[in-house]
PDB file of N, CA and C in Angstrom:
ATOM      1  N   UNK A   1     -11.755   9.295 -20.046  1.00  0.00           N
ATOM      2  CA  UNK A   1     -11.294   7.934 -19.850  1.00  0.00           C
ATOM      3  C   UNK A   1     -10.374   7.837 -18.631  1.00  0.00           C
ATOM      4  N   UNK A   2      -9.529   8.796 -18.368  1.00  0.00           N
ATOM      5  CA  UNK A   2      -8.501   8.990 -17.165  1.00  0.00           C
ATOM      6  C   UNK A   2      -9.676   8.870 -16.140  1.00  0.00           C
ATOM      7  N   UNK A   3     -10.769   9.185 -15.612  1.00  0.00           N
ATOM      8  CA  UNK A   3     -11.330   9.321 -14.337  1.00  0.00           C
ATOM      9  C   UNK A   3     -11.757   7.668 -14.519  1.00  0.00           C
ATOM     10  N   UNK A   4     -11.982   6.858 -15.352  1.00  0.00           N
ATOM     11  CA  UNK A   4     -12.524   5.511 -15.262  1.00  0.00           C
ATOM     12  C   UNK A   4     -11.094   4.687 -14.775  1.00  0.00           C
ATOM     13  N   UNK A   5     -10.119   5.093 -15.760  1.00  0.00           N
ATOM     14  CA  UNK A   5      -8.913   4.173 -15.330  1.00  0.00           C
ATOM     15  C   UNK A   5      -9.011   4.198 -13.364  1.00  0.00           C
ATOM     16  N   UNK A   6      -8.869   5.854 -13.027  1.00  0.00           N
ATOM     17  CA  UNK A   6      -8.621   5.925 -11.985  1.00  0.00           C
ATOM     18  C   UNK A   6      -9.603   5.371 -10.843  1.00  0.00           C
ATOM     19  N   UNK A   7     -11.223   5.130 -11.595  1.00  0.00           N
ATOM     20  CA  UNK A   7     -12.360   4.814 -10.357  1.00  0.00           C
ATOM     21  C   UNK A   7     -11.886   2.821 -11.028  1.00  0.00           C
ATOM     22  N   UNK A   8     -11.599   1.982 -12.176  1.00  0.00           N
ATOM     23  CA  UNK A   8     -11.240   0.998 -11.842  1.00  0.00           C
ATOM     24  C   UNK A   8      -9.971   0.203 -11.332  1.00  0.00           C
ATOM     25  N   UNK A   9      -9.052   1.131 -11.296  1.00  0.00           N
ATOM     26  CA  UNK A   9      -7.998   0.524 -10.367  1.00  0.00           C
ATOM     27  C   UNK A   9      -8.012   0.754  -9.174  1.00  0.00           C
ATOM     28  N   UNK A  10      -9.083   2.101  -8.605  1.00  0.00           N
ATOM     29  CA  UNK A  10      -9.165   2.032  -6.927  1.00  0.00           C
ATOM     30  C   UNK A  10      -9.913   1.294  -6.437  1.00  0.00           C
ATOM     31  N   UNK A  11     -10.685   0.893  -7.422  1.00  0.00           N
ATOM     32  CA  UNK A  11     -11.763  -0.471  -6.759  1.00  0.00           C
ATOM     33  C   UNK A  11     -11.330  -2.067  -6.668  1.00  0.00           C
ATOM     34  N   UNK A  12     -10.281  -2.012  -7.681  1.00  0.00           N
ATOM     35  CA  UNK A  12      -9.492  -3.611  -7.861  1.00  0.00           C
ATOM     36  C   UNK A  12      -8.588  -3.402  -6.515  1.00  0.00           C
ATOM     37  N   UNK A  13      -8.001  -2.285  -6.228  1.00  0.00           N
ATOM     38  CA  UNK A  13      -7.184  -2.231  -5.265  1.00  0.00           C
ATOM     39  C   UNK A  13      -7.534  -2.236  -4.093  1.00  0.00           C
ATOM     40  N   UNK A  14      -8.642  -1.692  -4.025  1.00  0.00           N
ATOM     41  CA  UNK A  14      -9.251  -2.106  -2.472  1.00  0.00           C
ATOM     42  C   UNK A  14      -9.865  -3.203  -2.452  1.00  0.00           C
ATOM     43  N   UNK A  15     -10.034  -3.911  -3.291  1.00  0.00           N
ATOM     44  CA  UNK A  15     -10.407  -4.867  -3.083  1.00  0.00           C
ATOM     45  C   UNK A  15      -9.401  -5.987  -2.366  1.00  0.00           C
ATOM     46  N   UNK A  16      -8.207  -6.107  -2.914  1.00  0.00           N
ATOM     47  CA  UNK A  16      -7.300  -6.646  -3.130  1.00  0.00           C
ATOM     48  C   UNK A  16      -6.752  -6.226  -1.630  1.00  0.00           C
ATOM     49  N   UNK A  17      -6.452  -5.538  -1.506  1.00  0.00           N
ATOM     50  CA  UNK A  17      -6.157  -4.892   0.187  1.00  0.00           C
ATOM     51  C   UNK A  17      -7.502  -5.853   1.242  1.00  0.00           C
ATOM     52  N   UNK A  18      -8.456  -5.974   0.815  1.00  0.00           N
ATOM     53  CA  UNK A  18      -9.607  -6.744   1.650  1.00  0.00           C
ATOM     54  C   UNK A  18      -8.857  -7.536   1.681  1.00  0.00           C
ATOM     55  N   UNK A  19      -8.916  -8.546   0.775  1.00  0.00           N
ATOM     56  CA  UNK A  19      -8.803 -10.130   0.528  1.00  0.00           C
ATOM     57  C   UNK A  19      -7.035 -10.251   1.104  1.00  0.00           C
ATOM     58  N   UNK A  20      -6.397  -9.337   1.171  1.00  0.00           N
ATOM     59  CA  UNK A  20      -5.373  -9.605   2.222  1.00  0.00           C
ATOM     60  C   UNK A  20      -5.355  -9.336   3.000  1.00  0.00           C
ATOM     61  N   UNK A  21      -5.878  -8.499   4.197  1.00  0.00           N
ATOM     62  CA  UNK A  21      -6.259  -8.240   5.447  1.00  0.00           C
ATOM     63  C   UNK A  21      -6.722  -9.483   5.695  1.00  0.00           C
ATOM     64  N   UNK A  22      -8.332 -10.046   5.310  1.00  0.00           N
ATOM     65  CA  UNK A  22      -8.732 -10.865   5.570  1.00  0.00           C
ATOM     66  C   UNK A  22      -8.328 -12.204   5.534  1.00  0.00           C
ATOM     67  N   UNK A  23      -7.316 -12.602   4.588  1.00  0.00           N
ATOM     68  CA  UNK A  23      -6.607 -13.944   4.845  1.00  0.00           C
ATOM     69  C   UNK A  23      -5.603 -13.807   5.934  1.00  0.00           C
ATOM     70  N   UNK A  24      -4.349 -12.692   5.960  1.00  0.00           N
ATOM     71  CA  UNK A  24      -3.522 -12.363   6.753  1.00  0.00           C
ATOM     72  C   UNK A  24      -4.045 -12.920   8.337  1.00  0.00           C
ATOM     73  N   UNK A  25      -5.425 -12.172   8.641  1.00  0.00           N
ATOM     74  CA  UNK A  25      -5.820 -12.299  10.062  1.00  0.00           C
ATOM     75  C   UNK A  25      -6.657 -13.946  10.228  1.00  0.00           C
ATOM     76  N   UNK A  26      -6.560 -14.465   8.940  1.00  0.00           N
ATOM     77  CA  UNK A  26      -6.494 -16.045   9.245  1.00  0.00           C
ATOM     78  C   UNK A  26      -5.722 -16.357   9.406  1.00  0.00           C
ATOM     79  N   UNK A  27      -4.838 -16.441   8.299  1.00  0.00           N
ATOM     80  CA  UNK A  27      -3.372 -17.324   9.007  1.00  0.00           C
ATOM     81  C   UNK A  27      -2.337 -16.651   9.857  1.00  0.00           C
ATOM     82  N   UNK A  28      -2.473 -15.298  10.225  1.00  0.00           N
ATOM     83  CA  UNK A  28      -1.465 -15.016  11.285  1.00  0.00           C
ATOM     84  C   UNK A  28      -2.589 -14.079  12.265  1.00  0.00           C
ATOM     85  N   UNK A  29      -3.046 -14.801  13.034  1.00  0.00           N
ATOM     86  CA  UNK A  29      -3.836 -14.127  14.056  1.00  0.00           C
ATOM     87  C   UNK A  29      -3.010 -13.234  15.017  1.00  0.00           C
ATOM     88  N   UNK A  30      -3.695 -12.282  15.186  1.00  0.00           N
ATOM     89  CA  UNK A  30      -2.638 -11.473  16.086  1.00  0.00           C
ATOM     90  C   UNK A  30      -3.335  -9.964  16.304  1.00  0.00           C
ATOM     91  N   UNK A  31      -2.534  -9.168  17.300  1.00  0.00           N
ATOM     92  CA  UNK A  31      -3.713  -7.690  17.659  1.00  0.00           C
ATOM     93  C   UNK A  31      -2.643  -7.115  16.580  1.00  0.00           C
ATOM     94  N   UNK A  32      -1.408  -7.389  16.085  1.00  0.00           N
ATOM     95  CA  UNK A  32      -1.109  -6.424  15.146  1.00  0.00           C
ATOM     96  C   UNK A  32      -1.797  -6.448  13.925  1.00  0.00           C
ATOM     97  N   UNK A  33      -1.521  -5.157  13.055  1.00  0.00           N
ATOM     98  CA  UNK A  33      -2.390  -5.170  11.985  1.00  0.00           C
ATOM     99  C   UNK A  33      -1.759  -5.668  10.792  1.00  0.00           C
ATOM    100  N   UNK A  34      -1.119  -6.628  10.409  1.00  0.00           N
ATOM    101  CA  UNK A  34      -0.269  -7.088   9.625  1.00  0.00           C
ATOM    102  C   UNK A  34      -0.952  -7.281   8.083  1.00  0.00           C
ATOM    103  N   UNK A  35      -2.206  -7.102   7.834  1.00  0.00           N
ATOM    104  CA  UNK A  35      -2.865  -7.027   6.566  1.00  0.00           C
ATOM    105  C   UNK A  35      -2.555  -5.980   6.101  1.00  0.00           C
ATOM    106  N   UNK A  36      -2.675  -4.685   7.011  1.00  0.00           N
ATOM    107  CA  UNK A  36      -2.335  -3.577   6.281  1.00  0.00           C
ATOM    108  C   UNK A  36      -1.151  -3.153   6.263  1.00  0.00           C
ATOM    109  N   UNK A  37      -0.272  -3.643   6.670  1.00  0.00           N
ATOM    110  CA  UNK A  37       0.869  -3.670   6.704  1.00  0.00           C
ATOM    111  C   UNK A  37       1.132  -4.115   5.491  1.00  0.00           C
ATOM    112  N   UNK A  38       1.390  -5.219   5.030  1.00  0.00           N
ATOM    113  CA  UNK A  38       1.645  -6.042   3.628  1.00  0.00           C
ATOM    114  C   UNK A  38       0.997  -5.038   3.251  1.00  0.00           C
ATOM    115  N   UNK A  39      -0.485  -4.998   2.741  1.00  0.00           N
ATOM    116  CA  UNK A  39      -0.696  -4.092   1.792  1.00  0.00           C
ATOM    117  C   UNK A  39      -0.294  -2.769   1.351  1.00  0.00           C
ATOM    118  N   UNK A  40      -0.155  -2.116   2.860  1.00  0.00           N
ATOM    119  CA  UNK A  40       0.772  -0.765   2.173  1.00  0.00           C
ATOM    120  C   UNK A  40       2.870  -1.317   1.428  1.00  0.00           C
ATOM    121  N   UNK A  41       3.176  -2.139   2.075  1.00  0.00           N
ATOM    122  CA  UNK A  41       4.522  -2.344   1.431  1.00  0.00           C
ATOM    123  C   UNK A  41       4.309  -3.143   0.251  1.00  0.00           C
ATOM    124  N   UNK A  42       3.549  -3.986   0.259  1.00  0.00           N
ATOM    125  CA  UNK A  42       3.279  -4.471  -1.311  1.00  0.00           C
ATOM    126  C   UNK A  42       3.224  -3.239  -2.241  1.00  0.00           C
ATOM    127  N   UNK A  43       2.083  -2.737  -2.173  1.00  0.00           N
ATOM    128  CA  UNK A  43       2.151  -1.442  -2.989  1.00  0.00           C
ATOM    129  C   UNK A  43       3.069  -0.419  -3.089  1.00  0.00           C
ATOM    130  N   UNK A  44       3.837   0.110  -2.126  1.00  0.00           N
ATOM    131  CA  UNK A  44       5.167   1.231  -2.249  1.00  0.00           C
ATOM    132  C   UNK A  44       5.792   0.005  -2.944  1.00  0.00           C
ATOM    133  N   UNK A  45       6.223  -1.298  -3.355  1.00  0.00           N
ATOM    134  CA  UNK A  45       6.990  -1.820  -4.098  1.00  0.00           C
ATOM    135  C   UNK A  45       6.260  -1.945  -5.282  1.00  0.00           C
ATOM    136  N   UNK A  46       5.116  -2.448  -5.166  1.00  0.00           N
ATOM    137  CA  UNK A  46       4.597  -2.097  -6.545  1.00  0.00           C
ATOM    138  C   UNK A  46       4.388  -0.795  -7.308  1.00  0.00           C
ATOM    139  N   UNK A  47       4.128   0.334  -6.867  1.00  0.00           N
ATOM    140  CA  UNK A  47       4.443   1.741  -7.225  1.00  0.00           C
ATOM    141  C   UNK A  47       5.984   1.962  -7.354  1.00  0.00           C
ATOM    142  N   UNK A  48       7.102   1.453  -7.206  1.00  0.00           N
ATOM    143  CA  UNK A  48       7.997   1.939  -7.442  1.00  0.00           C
ATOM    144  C   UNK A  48       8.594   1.309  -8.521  1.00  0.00           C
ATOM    145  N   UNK A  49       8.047   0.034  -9.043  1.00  0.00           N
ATOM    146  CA  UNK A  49       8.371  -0.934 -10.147  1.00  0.00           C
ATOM    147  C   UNK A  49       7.705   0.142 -11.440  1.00  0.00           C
ATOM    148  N   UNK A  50       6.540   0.156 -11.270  1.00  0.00           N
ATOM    149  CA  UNK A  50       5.663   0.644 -11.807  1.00  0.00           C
ATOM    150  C   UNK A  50       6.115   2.815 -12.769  1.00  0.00           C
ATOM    151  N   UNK A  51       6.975   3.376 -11.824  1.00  0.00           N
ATOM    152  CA  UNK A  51       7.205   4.843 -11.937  1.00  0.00           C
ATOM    153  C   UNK A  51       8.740   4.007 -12.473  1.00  0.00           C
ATOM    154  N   UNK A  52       9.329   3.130 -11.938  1.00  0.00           N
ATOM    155  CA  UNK A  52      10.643   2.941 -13.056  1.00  0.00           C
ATOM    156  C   UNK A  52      10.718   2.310 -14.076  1.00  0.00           C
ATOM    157  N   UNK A  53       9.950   1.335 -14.280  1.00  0.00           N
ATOM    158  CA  UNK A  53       9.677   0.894 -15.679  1.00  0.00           C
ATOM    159  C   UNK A  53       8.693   1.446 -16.481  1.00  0.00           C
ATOM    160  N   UNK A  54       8.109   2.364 -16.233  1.00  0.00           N
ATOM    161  CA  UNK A  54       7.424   2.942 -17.413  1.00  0.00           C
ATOM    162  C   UNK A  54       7.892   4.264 -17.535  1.00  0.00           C
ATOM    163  N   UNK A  55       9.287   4.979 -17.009  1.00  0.00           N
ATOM    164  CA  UNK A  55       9.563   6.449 -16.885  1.00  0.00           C
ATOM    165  C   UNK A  55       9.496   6.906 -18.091  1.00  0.00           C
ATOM    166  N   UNK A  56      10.159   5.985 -18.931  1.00  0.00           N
ATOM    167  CA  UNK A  56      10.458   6.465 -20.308  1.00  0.00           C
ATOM    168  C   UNK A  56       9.612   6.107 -21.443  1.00  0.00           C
ATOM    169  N   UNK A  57       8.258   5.247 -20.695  1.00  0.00           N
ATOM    170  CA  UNK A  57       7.633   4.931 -21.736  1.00  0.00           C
ATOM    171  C   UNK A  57       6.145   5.438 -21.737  1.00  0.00           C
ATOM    172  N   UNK A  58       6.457   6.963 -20.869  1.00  0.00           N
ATOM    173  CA  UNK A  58       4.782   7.323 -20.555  1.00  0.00           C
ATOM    174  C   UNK A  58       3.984   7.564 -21.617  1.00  0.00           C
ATOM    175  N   UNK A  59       4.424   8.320 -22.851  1.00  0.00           N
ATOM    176  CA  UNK A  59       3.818   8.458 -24.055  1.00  0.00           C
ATOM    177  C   UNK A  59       2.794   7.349 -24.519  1.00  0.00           C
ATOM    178  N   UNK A  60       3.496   6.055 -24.386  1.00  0.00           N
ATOM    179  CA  UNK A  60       3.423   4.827 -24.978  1.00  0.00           C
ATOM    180  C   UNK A  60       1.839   4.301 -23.957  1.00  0.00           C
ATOM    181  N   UNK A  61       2.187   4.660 -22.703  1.00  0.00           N
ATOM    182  CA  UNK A  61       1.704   3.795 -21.586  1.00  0.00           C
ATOM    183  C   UNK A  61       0.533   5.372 -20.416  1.00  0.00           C
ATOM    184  N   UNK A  62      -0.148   5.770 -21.459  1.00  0.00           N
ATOM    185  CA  UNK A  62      -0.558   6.290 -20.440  1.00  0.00           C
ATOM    186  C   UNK A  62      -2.049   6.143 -19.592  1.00  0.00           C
ATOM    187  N   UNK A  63      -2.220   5.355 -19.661  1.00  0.00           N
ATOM    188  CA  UNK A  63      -3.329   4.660 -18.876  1.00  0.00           C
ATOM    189  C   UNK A  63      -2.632   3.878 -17.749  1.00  0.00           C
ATOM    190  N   UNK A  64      -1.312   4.113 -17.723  1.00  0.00           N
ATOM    191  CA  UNK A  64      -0.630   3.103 -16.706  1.00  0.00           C
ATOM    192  C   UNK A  64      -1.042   4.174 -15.402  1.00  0.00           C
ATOM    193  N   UNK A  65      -0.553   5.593 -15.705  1.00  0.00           N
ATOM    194  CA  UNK A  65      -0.415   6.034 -13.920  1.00  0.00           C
ATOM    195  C   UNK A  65      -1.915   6.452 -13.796  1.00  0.00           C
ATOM    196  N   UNK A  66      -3.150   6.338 -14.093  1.00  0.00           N
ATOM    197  CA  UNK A  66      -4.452   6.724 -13.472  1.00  0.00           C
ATOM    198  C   UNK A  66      -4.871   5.134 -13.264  1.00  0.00           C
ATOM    199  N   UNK A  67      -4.626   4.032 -14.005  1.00  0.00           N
ATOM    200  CA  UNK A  67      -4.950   2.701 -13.919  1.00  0.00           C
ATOM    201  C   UNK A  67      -4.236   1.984 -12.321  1.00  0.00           C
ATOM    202  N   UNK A  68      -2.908   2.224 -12.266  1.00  0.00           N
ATOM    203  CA  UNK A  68      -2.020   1.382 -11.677  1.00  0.00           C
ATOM    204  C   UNK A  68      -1.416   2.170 -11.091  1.00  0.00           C
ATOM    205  N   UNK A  69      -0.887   3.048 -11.029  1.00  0.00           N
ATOM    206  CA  UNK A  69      -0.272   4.327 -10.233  1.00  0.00           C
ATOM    207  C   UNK A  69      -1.179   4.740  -8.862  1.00  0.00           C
ATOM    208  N   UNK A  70      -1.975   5.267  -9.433  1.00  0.00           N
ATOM    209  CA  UNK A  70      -2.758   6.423  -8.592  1.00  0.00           C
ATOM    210  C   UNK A  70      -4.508   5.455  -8.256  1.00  0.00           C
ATOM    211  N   UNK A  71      -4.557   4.788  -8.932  1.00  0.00           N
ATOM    212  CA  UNK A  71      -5.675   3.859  -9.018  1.00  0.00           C
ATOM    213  C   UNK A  71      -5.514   2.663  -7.984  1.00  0.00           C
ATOM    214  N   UNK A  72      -4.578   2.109  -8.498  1.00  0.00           N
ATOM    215  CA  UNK A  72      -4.348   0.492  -8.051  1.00  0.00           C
ATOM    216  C   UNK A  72      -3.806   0.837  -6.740  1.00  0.00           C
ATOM    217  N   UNK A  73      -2.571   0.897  -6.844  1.00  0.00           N
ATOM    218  CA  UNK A  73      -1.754   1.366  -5.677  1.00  0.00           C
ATOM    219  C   UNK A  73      -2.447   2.370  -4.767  1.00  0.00           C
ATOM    220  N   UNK A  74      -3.160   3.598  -5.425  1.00  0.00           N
ATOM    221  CA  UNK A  74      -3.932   4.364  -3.879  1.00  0.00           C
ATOM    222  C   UNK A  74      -4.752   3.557  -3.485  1.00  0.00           C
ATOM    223  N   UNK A  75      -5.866   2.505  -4.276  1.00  0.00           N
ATOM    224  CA  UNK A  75      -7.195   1.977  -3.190  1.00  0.00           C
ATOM    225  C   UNK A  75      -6.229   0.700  -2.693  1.00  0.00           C
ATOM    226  N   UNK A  76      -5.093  -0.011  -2.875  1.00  0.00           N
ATOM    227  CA  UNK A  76      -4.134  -0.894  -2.365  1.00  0.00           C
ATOM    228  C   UNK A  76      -4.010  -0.577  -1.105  1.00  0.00           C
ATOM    229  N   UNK A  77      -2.922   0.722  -1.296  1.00  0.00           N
ATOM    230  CA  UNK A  77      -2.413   1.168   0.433  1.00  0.00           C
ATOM    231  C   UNK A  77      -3.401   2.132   0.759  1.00  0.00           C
ATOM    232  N   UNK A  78      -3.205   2.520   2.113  1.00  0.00           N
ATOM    233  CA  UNK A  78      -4.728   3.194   2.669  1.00  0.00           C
ATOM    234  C   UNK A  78      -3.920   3.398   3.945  1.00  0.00           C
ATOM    235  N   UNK A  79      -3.419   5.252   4.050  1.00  0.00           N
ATOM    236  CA  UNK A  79      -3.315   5.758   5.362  1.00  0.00           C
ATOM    237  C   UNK A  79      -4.233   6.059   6.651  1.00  0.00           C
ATOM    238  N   UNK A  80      -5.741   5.793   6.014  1.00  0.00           N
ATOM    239  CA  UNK A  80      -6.489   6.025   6.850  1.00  0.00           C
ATOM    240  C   UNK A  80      -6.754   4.477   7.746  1.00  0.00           C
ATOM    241  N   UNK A  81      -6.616   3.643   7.096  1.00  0.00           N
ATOM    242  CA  UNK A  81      -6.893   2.476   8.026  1.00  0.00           C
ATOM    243  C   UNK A  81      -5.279   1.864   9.087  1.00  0.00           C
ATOM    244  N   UNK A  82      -4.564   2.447   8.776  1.00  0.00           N
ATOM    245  CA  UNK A  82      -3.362   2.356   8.865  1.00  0.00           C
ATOM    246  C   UNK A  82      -3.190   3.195  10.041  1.00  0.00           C
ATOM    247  N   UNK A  83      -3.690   4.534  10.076  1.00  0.00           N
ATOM    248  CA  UNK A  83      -3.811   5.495  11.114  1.00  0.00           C
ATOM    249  C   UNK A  83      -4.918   4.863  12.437  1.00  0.00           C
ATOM    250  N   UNK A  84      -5.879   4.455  11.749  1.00  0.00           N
ATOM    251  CA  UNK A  84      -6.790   3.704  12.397  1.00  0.00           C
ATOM    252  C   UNK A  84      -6.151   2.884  13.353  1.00  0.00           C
ATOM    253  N   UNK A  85      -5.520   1.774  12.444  1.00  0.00           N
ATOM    254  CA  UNK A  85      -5.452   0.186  13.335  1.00  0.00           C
ATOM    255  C   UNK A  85      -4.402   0.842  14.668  1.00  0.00           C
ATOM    256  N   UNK A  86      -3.380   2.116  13.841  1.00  0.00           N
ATOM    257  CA  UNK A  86      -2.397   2.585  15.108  1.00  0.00           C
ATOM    258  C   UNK A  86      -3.147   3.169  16.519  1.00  0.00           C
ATOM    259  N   UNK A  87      -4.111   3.709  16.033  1.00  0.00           N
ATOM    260  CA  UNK A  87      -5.150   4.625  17.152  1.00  0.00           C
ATOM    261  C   UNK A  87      -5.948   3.311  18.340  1.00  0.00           C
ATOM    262  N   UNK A  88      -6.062   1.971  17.654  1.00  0.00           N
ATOM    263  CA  UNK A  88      -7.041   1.630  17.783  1.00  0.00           C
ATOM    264  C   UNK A  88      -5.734   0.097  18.969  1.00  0.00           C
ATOM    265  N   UNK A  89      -4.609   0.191  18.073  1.00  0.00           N
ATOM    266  CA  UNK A  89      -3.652  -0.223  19.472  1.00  0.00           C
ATOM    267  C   UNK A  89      -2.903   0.910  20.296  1.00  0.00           C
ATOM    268  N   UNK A  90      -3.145   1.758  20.603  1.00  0.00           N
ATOM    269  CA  UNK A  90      -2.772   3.072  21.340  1.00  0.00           C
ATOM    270  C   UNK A  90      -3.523   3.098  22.392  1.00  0.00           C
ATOM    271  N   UNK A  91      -5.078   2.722  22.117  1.00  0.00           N
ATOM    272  CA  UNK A  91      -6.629   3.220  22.622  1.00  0.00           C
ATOM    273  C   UNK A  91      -6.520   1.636  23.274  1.00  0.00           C
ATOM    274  N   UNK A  92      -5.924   0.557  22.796  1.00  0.00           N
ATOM    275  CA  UNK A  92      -5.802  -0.456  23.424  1.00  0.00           C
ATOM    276  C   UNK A  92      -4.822  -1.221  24.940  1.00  0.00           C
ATOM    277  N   UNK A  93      -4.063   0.117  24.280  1.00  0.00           N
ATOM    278  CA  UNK A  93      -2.779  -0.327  25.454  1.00  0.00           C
ATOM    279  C   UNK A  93      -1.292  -0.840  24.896  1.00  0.00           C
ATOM    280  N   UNK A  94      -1.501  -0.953  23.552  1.00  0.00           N
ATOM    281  CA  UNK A  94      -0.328  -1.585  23.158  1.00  0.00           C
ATOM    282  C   UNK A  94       0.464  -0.961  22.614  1.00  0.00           C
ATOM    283  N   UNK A  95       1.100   0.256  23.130  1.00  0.00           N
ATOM    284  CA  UNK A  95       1.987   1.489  22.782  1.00  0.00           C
ATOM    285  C   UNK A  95       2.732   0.600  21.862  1.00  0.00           C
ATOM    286  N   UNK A  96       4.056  -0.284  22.751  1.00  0.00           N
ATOM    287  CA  UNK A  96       4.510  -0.401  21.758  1.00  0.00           C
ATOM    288  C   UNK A  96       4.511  -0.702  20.311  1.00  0.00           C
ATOM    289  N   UNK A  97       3.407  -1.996  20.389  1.00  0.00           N
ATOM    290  CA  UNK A  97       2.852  -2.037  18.860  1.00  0.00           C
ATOM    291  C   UNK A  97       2.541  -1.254  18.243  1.00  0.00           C
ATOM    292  N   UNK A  98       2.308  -0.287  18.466  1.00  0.00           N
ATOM    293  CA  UNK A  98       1.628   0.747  17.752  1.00  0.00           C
ATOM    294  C   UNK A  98       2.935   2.060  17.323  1.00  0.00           C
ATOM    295  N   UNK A  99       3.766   2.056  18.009  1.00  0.00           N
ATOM    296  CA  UNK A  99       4.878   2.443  17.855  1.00  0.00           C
ATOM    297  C   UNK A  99       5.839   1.750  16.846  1.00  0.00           C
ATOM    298  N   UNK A 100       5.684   0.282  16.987  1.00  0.00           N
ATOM    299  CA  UNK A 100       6.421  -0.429  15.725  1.00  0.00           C
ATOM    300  C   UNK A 100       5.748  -0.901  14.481  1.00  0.00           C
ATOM    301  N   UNK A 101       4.579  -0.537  14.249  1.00  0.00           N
ATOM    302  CA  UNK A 101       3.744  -0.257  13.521  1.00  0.00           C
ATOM    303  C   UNK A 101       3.770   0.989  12.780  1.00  0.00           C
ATOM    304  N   UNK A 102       4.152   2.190  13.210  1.00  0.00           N
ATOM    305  CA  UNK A 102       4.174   3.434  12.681  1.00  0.00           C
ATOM    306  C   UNK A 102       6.328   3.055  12.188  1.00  0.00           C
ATOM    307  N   UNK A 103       6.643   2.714  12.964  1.00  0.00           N
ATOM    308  CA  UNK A 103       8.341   2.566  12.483  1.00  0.00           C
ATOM    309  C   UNK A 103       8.555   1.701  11.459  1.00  0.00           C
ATOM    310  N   UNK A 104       7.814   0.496  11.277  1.00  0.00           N
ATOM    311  CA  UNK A 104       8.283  -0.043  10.248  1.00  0.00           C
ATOM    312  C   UNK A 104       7.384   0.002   8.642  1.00  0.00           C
ATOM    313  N   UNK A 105       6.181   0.861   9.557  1.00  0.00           N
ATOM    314  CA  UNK A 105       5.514   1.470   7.746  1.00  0.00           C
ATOM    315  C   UNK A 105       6.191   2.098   7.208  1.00  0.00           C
ATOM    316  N   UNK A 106       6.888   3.065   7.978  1.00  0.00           N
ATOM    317  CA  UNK A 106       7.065   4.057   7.613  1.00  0.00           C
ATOM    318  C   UNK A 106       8.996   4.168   6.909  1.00  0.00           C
ATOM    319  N   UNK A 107       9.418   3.503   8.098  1.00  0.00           N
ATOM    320  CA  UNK A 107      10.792   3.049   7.447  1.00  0.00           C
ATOM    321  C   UNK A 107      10.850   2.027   5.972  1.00  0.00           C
ATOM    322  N   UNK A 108      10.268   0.881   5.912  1.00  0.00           N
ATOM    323  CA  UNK A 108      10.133   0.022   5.379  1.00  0.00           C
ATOM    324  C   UNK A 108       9.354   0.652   3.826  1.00  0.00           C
ATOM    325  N   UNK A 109       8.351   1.425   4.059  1.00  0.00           N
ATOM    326  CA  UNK A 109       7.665   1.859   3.124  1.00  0.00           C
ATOM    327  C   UNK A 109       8.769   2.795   2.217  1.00  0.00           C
ATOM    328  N   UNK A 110       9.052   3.559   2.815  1.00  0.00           N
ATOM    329  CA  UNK A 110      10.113   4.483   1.710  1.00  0.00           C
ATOM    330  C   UNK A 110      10.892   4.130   1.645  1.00  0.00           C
ATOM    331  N   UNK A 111      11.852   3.100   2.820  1.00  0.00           N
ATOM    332  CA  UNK A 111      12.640   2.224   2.080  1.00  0.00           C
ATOM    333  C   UNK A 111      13.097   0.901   0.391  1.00  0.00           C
ATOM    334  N   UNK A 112      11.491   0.649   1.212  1.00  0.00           N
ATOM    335  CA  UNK A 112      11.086  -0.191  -0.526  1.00  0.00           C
ATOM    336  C   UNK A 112      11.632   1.013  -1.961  1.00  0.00           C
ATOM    337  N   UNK A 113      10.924   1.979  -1.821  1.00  0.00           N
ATOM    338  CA  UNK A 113      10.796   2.621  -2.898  1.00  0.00           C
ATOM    339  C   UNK A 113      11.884   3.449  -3.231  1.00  0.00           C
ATOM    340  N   UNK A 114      13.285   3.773  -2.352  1.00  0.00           N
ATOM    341  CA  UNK A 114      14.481   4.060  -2.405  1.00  0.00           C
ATOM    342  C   UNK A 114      14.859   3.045  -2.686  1.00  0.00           C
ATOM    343  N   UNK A 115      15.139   2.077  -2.315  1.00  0.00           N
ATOM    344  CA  UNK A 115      15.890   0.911  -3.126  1.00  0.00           C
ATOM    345  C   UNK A 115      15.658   0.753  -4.547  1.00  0.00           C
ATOM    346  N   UNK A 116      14.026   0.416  -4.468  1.00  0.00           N
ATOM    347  CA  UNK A 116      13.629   0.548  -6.186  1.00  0.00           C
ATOM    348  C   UNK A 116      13.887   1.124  -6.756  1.00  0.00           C
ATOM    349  N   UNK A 117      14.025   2.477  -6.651  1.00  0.00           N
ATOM    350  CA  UNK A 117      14.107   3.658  -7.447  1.00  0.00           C
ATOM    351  C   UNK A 117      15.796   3.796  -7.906  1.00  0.00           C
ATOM    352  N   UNK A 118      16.603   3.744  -6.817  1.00  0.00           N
ATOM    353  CA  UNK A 118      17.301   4.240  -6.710  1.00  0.00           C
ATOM    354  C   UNK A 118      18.273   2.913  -8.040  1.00  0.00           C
ATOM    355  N   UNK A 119      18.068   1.834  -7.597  1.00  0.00           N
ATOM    356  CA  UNK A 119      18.777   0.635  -8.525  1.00  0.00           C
ATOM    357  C   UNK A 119      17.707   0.663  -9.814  1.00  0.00           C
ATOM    358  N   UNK A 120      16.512   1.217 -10.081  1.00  0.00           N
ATOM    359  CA  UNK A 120      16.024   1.135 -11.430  1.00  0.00           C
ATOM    360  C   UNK A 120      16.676   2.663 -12.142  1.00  0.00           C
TER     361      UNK A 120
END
């Protein structure tokens, strides 16, 4: 049952990562990659809600981390497209974007989840 939790929350989650990329680059047109952006910080905040409110209740809840953990949240955020969109403004010319693109995933991302963690 753990390998189903884990193949249907990576499929809700990538999905869900689509359908925000794809609205994102409607309403905020732009060469940055700001879909995947949201989507990876949505998720490090949603993974960190997720590992503090259920710490103590894994017994209770364990379909949570192959469902929503490792499921939801991995097909959510996605280092490979993320590595991508950086390569792909690098290969474009737009160092810097691509430079503040890697700084604020990366700050912002473990930031989310130190804050969370740290106050749950």
């Amino acid at each position: 049952m753990t390998y189903f939790y884990v193949f249907l929350g990576g499929g809700l989650g990538s999905l869900a990562r689509y359908i925000i990329s794809k609205f994102s680059a409607r309403v905020i047109p732009m060469d940055f990659p700001i879909g995947t952006l949201i989507a990876n910080l949505v998720a490090c905040i949603l993974l960190a809600l997720l590992v503090v409110g259920f710490s103590n209740k894994q017994a209770d809840f364990q379909w949570i981390q192959p469902l929503l953990i490792i499921g939801f949240c991995g097909g959510f955020s996605t280092f490979s497209t993320f590595s991508n969109e950086t390569f792909a403004l690098i290969d474009g010319g737009h160092i810097g974007l691509a430079l503040l693109n890697v700084a604020i995933s990366i700050i912002a991302g473990i930031g989310l989840i130190f804050l969370i963690r740290i106050k749950g």
